[in-house]
C-alpha atoms as a PDB file:
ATOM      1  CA  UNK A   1       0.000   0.000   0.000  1.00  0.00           C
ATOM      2  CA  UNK A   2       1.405   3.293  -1.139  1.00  0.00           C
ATOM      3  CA  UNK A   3       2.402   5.560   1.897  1.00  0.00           C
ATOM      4  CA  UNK A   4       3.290   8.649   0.162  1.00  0.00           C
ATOM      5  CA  UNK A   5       1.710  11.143  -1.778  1.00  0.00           C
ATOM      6  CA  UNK A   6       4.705  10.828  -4.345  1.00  0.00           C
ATOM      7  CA  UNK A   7       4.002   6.894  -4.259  1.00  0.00           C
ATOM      8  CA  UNK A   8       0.354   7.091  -5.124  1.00  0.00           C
ATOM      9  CA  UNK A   9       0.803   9.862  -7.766  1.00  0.00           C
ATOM     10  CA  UNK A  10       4.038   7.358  -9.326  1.00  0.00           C
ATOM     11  CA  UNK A  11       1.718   4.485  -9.320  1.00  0.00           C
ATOM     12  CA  UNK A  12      -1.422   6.606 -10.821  1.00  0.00           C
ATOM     13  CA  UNK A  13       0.722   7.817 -13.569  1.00  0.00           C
ATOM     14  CA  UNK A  14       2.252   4.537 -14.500  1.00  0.00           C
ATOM     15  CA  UNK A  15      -1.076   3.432 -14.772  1.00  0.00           C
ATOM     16  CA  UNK A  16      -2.731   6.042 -16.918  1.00  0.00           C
ATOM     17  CA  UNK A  17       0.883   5.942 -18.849  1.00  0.00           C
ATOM     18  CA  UNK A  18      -0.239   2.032 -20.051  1.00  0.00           C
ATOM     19  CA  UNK A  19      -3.712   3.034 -20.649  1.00  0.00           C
ATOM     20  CA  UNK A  20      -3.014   6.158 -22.749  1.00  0.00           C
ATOM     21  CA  UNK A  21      -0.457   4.179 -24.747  1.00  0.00           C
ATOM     22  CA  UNK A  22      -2.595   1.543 -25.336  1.00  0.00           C
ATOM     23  CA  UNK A  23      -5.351   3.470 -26.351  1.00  0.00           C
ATOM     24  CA  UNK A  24      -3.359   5.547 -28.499  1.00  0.00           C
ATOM     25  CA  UNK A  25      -1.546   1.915 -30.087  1.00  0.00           C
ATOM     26  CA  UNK A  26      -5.725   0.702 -30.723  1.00  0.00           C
ATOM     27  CA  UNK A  27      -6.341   3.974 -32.509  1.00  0.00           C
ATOM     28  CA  UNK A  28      -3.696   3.959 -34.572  1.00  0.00           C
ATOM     29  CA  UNK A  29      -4.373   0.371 -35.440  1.00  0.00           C
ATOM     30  CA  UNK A  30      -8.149   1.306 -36.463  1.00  0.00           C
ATOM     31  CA  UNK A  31      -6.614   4.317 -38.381  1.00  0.00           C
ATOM     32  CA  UNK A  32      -4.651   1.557 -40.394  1.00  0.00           C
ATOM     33  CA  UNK A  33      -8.096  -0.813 -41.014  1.00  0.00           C
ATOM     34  CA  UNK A  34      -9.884   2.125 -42.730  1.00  0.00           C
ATOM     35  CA  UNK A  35      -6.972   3.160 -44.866  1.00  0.00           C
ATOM     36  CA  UNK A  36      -6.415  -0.335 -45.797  1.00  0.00           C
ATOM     37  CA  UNK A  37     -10.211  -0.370 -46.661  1.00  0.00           C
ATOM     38  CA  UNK A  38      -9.209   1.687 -49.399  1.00  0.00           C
ATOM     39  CA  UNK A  39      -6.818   0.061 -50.997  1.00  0.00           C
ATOM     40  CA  UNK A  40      -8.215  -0.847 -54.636  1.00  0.00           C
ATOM     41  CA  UNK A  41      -8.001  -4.727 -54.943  1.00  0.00           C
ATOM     42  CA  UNK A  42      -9.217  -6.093 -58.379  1.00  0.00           C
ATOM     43  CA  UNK A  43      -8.425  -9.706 -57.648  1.00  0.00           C
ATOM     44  CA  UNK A  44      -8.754 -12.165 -60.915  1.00  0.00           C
ATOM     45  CA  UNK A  45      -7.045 -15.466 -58.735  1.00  0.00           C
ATOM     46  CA  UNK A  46      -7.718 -16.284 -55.182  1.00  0.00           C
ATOM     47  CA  UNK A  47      -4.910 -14.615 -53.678  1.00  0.00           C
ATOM     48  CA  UNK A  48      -5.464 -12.608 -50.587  1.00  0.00           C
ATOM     49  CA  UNK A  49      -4.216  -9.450 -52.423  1.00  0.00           C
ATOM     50  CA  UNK A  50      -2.624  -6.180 -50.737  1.00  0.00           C
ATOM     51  CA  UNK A  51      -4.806  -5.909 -47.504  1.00  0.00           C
ATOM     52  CA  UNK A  52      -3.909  -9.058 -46.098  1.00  0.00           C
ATOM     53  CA  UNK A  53      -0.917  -7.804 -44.151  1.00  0.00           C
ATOM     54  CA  UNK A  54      -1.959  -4.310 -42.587  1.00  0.00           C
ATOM     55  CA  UNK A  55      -4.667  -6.159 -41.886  1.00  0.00           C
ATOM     56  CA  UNK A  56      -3.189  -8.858 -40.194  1.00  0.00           C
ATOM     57  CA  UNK A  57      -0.713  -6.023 -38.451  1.00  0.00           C
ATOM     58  CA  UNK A  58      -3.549  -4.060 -36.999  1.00  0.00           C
ATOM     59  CA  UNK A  59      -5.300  -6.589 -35.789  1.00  0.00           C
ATOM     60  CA  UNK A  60      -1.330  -7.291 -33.813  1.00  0.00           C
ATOM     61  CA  UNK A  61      -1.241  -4.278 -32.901  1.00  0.00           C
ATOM     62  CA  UNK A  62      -4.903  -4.386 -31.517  1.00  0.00           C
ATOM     63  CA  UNK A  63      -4.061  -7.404 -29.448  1.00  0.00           C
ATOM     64  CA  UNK A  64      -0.906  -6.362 -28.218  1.00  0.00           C
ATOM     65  CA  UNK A  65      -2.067  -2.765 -26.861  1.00  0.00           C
ATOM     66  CA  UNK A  66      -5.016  -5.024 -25.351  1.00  0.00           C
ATOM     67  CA  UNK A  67      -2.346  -7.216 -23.037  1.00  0.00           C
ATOM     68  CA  UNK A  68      -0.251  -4.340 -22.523  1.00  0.00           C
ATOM     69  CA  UNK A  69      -3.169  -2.509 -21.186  1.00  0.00           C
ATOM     70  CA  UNK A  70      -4.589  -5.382 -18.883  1.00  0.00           C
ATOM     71  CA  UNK A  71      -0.996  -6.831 -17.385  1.00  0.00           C
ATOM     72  CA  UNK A  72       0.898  -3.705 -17.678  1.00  0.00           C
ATOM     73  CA  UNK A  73      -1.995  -1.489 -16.295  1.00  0.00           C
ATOM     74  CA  UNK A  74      -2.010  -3.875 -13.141  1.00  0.00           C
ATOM     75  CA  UNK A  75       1.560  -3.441 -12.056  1.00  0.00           C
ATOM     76  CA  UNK A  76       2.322  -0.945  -9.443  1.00  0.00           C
ATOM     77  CA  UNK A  77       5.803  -0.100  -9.298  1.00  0.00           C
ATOM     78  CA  UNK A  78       7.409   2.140  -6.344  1.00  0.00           C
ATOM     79  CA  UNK A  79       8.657   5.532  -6.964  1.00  0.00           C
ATOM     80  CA  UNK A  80      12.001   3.988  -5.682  1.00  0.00           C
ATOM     81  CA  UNK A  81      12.062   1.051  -8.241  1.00  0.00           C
ATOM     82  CA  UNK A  82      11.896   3.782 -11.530  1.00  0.00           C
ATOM     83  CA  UNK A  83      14.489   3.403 -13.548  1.00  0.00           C
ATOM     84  CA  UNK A  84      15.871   5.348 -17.011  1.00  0.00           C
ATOM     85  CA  UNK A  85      14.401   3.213 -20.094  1.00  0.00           C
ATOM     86  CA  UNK A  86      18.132   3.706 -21.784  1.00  0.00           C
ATOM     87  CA  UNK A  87      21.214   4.750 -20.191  1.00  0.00           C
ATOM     88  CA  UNK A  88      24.029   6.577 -22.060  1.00  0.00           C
ATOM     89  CA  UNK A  89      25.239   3.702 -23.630  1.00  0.00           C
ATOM     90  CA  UNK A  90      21.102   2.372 -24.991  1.00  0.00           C
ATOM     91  CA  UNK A  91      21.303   5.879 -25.983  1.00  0.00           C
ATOM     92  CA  UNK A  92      24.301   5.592 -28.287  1.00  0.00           C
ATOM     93  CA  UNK A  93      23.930   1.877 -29.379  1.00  0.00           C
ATOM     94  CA  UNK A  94      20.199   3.275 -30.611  1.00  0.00           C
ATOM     95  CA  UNK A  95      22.006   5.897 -32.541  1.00  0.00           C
ATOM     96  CA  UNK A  96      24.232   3.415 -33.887  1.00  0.00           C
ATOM     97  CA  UNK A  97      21.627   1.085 -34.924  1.00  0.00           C
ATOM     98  CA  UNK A  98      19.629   4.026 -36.537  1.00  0.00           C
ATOM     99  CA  UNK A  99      22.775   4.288 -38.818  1.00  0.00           C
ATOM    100  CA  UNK A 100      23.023   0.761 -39.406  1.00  0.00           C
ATOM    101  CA  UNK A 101      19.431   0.903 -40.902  1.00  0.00           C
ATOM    102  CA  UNK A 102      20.564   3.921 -43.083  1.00  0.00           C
ATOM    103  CA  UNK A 103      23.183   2.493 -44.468  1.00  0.00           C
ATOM    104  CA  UNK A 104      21.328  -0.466 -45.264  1.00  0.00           C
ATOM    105  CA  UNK A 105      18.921   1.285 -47.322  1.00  0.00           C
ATOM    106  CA  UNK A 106      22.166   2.553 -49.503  1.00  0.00           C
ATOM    107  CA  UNK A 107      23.478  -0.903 -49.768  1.00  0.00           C
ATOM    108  CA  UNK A 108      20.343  -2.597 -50.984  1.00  0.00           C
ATOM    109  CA  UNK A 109      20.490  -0.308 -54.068  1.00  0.00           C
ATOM    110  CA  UNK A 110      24.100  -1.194 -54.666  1.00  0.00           C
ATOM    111  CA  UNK A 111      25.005  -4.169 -53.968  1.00  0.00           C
ATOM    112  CA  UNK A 112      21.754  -5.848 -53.571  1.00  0.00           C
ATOM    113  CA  UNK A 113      19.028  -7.338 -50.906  1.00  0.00           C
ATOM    114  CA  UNK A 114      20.933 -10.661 -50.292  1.00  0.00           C
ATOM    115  CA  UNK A 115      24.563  -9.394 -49.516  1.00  0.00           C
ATOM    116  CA  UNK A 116      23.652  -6.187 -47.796  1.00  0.00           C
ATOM    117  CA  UNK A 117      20.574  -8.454 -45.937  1.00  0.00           C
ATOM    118  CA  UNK A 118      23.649 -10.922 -44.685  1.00  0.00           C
ATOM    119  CA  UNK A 119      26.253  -8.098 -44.021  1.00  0.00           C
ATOM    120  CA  UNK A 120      24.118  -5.973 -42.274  1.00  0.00           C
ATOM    121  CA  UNK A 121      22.328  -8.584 -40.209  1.00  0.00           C
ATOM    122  CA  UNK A 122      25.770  -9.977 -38.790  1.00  0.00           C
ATOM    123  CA  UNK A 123      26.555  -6.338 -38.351  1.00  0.00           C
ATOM    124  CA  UNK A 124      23.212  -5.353 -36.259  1.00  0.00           C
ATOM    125  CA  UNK A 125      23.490  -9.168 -34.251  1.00  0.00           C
ATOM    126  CA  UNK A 126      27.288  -7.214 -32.933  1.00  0.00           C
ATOM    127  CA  UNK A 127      25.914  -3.921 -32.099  1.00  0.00           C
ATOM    128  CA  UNK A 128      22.900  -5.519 -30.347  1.00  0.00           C
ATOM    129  CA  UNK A 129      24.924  -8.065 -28.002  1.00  0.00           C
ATOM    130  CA  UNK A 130      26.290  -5.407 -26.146  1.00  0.00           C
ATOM    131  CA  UNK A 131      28.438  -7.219 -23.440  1.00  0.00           C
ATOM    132  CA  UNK A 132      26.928 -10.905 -24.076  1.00  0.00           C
ATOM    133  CA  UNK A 133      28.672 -13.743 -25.525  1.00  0.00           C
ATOM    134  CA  UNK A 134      27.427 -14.874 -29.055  1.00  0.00           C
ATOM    135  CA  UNK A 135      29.202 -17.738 -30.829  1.00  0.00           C
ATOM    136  CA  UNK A 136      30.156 -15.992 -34.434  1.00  0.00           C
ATOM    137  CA  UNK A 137      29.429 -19.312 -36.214  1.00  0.00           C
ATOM    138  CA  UNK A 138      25.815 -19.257 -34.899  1.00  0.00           C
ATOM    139  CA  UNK A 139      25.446 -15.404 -35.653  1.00  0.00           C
ATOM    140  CA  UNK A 140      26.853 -15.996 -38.834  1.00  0.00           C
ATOM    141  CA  UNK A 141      24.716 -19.351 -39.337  1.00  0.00           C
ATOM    142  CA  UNK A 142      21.484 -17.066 -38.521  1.00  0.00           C
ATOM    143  CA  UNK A 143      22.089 -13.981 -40.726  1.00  0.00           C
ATOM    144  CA  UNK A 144      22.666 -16.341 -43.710  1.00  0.00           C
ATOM    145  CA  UNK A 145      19.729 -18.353 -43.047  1.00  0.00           C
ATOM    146  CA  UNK A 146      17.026 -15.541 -42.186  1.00  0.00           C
ATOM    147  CA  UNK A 147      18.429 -13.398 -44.892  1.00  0.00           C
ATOM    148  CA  UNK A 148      18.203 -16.487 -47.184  1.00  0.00           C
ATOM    149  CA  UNK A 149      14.552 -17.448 -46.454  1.00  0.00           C
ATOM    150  CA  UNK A 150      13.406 -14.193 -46.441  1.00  0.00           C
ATOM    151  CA  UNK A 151      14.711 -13.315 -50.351  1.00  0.00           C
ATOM    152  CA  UNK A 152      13.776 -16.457 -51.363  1.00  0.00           C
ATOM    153  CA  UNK A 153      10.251 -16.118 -49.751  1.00  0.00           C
ATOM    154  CA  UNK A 154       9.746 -13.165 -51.624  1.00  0.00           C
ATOM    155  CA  UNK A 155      11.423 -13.815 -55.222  1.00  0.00           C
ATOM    156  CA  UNK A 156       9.828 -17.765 -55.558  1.00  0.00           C
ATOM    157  CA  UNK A 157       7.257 -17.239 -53.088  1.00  0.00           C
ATOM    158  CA  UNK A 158       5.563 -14.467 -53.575  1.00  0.00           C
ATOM    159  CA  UNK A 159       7.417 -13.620 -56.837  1.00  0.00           C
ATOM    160  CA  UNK A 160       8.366 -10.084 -55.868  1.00  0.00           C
ATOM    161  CA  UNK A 161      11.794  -9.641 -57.556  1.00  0.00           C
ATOM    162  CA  UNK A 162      14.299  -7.794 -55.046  1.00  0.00           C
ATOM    163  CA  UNK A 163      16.834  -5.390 -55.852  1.00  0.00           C
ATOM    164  CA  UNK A 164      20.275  -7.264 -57.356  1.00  0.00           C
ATOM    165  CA  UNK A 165      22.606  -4.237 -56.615  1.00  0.00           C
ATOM    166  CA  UNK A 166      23.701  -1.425 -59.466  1.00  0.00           C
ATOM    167  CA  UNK A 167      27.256  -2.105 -58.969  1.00  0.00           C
ATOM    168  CA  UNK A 168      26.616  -5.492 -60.606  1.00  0.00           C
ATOM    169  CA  UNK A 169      24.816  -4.487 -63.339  1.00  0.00           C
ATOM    170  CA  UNK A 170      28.014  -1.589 -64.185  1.00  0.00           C
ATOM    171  CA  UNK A 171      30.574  -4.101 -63.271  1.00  0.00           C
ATOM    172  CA  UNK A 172      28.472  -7.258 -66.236  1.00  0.00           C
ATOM    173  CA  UNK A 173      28.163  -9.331 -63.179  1.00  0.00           C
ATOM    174  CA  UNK A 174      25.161 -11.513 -63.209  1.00  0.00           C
ATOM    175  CA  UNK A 175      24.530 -13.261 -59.940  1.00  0.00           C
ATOM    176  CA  UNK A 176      23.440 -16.928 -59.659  1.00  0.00           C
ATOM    177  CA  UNK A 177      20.488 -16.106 -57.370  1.00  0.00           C
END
């Protein structure tokens, strides 16, 4: 039981803080339901067309903001207990990774989804481990792999053809994949 008036404002505010996000989270996701409403599908097959995924993501987002909401709204933490969501060093590895991302937009359009996919992935998996221990074969292992699946997925899956990388094209390289 709080003792304080600091406490019970602290735990007050956390709770409205869930709430309000939550609600905010649920209206965003019904803003992205009537947009995708809009989208013009004229469907000749029986594929599930263009507003299968933001559907699929608001109705994520819905559920998600829901939990939050309900198990986050319950806790009661002690003024005491707060701590900073990123210290000086979340800060900068945020920045970092921000960077990463930017770069990786500039590298799909040169040298391609697949390499800059794999590079960039092993490259992220080291900024993101911080002090922890990660085995570089297994890193490795899972940056080829995800990046892998996910190009294929899209060029024979869903037979959305990925950028191969200008510098190939100027250089007469034709990759195998």
């Amino acid at each position: 039981m709080p003792s304080s008036y600091n406490e019970r404002y602290f735990m007050k505010s956390k709770l409205n803080k869930s709430v309000t996000t939550g609600a905010l989270c649920i209206l965003f996701a019904v803003w992205i339901i009537m947009e995708t409403g809009k989208i013009n599908s004229n469907l000749i097959s029986n594929e599930p067309g263009p507003r299968l995924f933001p559907y699929i993501s608001a109705i994520g987002i819905i559920i998600c903001s829901l939990l939050s909401m309900v198990f986050d709204g319950k806790k009661q933490t002690k003024v005491t207990e707060r701590k900073p969501y990123l210290d000086k060093a979340g800060w900068i590895r945020l920045v970092l990774i921000l960077s990463e991302l930017f770069v990786f937009g500039f590298g799909i359009e040169w040298l391609g989804f697949l390499i800059t996919s794999i590079i960039m992935m092993i490259v992220i998996i080291w900024t993101l481990k911080g002090d922890k221990k990660i085995n570089t074969i297994i890193g490795v292992g899972l940056a080829i792999g995800l990046s892998m699946l996910v190009y294929f997925g899209f060029t024979k899956g869903f037979m959305i053809p990925l950028p191969t990388g200008k510098l190939w094209e100027m250089l007469g390289i034709t990759l195998p994949f």
